[in-house]
Protein backbone atom coordinates (compact mmCIF):
# COMPACT_ATOMS: atom_id res chain seq x y z
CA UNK A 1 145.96 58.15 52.30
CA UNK A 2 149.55 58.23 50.78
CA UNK A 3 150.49 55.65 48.39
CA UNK A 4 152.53 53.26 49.97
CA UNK A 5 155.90 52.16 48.10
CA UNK A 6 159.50 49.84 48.71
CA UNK A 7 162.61 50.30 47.51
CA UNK A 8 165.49 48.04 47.72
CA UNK A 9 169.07 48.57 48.55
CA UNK A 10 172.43 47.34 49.30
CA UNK A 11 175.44 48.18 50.05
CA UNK A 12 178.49 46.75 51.41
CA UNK A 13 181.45 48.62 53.48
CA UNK A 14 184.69 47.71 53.44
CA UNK A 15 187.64 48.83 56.77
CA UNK A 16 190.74 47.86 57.74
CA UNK A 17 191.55 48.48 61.40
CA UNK A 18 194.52 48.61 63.10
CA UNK A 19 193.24 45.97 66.07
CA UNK A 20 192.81 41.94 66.12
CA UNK A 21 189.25 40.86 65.41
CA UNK A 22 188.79 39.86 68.78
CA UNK A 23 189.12 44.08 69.71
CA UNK A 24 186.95 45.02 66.83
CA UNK A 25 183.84 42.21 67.49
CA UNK A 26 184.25 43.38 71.32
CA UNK A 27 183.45 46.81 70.39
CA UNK A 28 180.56 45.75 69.04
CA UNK A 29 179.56 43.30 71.76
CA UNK A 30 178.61 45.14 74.91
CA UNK A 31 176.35 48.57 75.66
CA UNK A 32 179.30 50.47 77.08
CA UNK A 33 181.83 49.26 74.24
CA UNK A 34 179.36 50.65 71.79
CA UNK A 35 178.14 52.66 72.76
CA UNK A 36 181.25 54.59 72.32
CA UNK A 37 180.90 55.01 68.74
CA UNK A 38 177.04 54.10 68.06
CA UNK A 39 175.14 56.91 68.82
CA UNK A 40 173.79 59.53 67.16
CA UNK A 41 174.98 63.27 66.25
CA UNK A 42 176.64 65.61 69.08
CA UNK A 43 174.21 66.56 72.20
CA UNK A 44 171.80 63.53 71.13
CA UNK A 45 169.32 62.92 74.03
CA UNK A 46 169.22 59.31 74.70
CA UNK A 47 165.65 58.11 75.91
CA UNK A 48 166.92 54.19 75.69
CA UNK A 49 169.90 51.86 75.03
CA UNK A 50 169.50 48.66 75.83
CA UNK A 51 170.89 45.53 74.33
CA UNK A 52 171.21 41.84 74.74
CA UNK A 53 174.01 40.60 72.39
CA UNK A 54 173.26 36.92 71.45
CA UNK A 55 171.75 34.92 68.71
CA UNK A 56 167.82 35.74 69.93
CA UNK A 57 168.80 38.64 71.54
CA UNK A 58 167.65 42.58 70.47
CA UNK A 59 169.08 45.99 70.81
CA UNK A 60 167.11 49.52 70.99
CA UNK A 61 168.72 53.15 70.31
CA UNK A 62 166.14 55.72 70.83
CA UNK A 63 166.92 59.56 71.41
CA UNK A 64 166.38 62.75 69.93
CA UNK A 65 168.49 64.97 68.08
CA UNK A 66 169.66 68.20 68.21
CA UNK A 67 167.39 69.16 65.45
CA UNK A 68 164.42 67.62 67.54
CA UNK A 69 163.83 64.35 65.55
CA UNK A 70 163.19 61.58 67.42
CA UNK A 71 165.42 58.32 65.83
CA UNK A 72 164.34 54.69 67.10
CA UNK A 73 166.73 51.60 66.01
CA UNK A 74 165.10 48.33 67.11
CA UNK A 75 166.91 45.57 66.07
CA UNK A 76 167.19 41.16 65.89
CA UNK A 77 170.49 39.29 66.24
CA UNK A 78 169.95 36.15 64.49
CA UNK A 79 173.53 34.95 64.42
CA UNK A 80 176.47 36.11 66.69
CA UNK A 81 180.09 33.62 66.42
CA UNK A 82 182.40 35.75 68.20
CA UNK A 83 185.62 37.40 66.42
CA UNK A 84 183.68 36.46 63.14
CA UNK A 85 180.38 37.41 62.59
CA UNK A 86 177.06 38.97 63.28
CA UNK A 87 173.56 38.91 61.67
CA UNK A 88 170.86 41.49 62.84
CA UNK A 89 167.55 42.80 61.55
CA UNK A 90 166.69 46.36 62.00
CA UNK A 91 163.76 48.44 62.11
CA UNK A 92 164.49 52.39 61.79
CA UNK A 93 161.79 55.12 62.74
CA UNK A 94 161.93 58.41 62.63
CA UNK A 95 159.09 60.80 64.57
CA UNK A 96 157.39 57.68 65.30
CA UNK A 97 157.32 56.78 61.43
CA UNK A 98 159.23 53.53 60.06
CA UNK A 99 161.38 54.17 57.58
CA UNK A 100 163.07 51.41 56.80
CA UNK A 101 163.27 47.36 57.33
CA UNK A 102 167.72 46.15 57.37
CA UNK A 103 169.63 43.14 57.26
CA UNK A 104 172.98 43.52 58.59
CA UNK A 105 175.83 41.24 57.94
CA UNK A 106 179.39 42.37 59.81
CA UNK A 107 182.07 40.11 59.11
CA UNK A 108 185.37 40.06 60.70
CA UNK A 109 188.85 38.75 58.95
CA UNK A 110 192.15 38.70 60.37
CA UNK A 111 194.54 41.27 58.21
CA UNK A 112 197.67 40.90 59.35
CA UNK A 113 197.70 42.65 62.67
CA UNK A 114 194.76 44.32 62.12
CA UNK A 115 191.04 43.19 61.05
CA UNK A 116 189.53 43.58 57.53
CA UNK A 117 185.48 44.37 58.76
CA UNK A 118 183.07 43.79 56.15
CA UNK A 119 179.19 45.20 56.42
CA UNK A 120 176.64 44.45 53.93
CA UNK A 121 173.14 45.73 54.81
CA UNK A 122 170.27 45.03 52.53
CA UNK A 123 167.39 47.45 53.36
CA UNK A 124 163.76 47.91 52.11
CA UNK A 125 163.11 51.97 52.38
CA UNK A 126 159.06 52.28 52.85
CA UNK A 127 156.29 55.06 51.96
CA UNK A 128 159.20 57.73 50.29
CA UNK A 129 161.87 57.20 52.32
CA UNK A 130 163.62 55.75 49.50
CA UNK A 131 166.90 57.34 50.28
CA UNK A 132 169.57 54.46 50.64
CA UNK A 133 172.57 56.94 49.71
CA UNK A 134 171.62 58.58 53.17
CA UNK A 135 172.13 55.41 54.92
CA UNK A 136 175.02 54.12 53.79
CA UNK A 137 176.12 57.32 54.36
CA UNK A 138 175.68 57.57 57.89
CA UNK A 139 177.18 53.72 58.40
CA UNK A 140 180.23 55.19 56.88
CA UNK A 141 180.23 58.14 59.50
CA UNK A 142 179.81 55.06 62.24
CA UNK A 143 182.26 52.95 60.85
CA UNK A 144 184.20 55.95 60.98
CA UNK A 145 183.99 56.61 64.25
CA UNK A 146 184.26 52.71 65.13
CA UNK A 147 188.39 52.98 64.08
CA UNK A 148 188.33 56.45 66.38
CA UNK A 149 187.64 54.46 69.80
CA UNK A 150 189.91 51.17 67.64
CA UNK A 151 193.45 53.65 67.80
């Protein structure tokens, strides 16, 4: 049997987009909105989206990749105030394994014409997956493609 491990991390993401928080938290706020940016690499088979966007509610991603892993995002909304903020827990597998346990914070500020988003996401990476750099990294490539579908 392996030794099993956590490590902590977080890390916080700033953006400024060129859209009123109302257009950024509704991107956020139904399957087909985001499922515009929230996906996985090019030519990702999805087995599963399915979400219910309220304070209670949960949310699954589950496909496989080009490469052939097999990614499953399961998560908890525990608070969701429209044009301001949501809270959601996340569990993240990979081949069936869980990596890693997430809180999410997105918070939404009026900039001018445009929204300042804020994400914090505190995450305990289990068993060796203790690779938080590779996380954050991939929220940046979402957040990235986010302000794509936001132009």
């Amino acid at each position: 049997m392996s030794q099993r491990n956590v490590v902590h991390a977080t890390f916080c993401i700033e953006r400024r987009y060129p859209a009123a928080p109302k257009r950024v938290f509704a991107a956020w706020a139904t399957p087909e909105a985001k499922a515009q940016w929230f996906d996985g690499p090019e030519g990702t088979e999805i087995y599963e989206r399915s979400m219910d966007f309220r304070a209670g509610g949960s949310e699954r991603l589950w496909g496989k990749h080009p490469g052939g892993k097999v990614s499953d995002f399961q998560a908890r909304y525990f608070e969701v105030i429209p044009d301001e903020r949501i809270i959601y827990a996340y569990d993240m597998w990979m081949n069936g394994v869980k990596l890693s346990v997430s809180l999410a914070t997105i918070e939404f500020h009026p900039d001018g014409k445009g929204t300042r988003l804020v994400m914090t996401e505190q995450g305990a990476f289990l068993d060796g997956y203790d690779d938080a750099g590779s996380r954050e990294e991939g929220t940046r490539w979402l957040m990235e493609k986010l302000g794509a579908v936001l132009v």
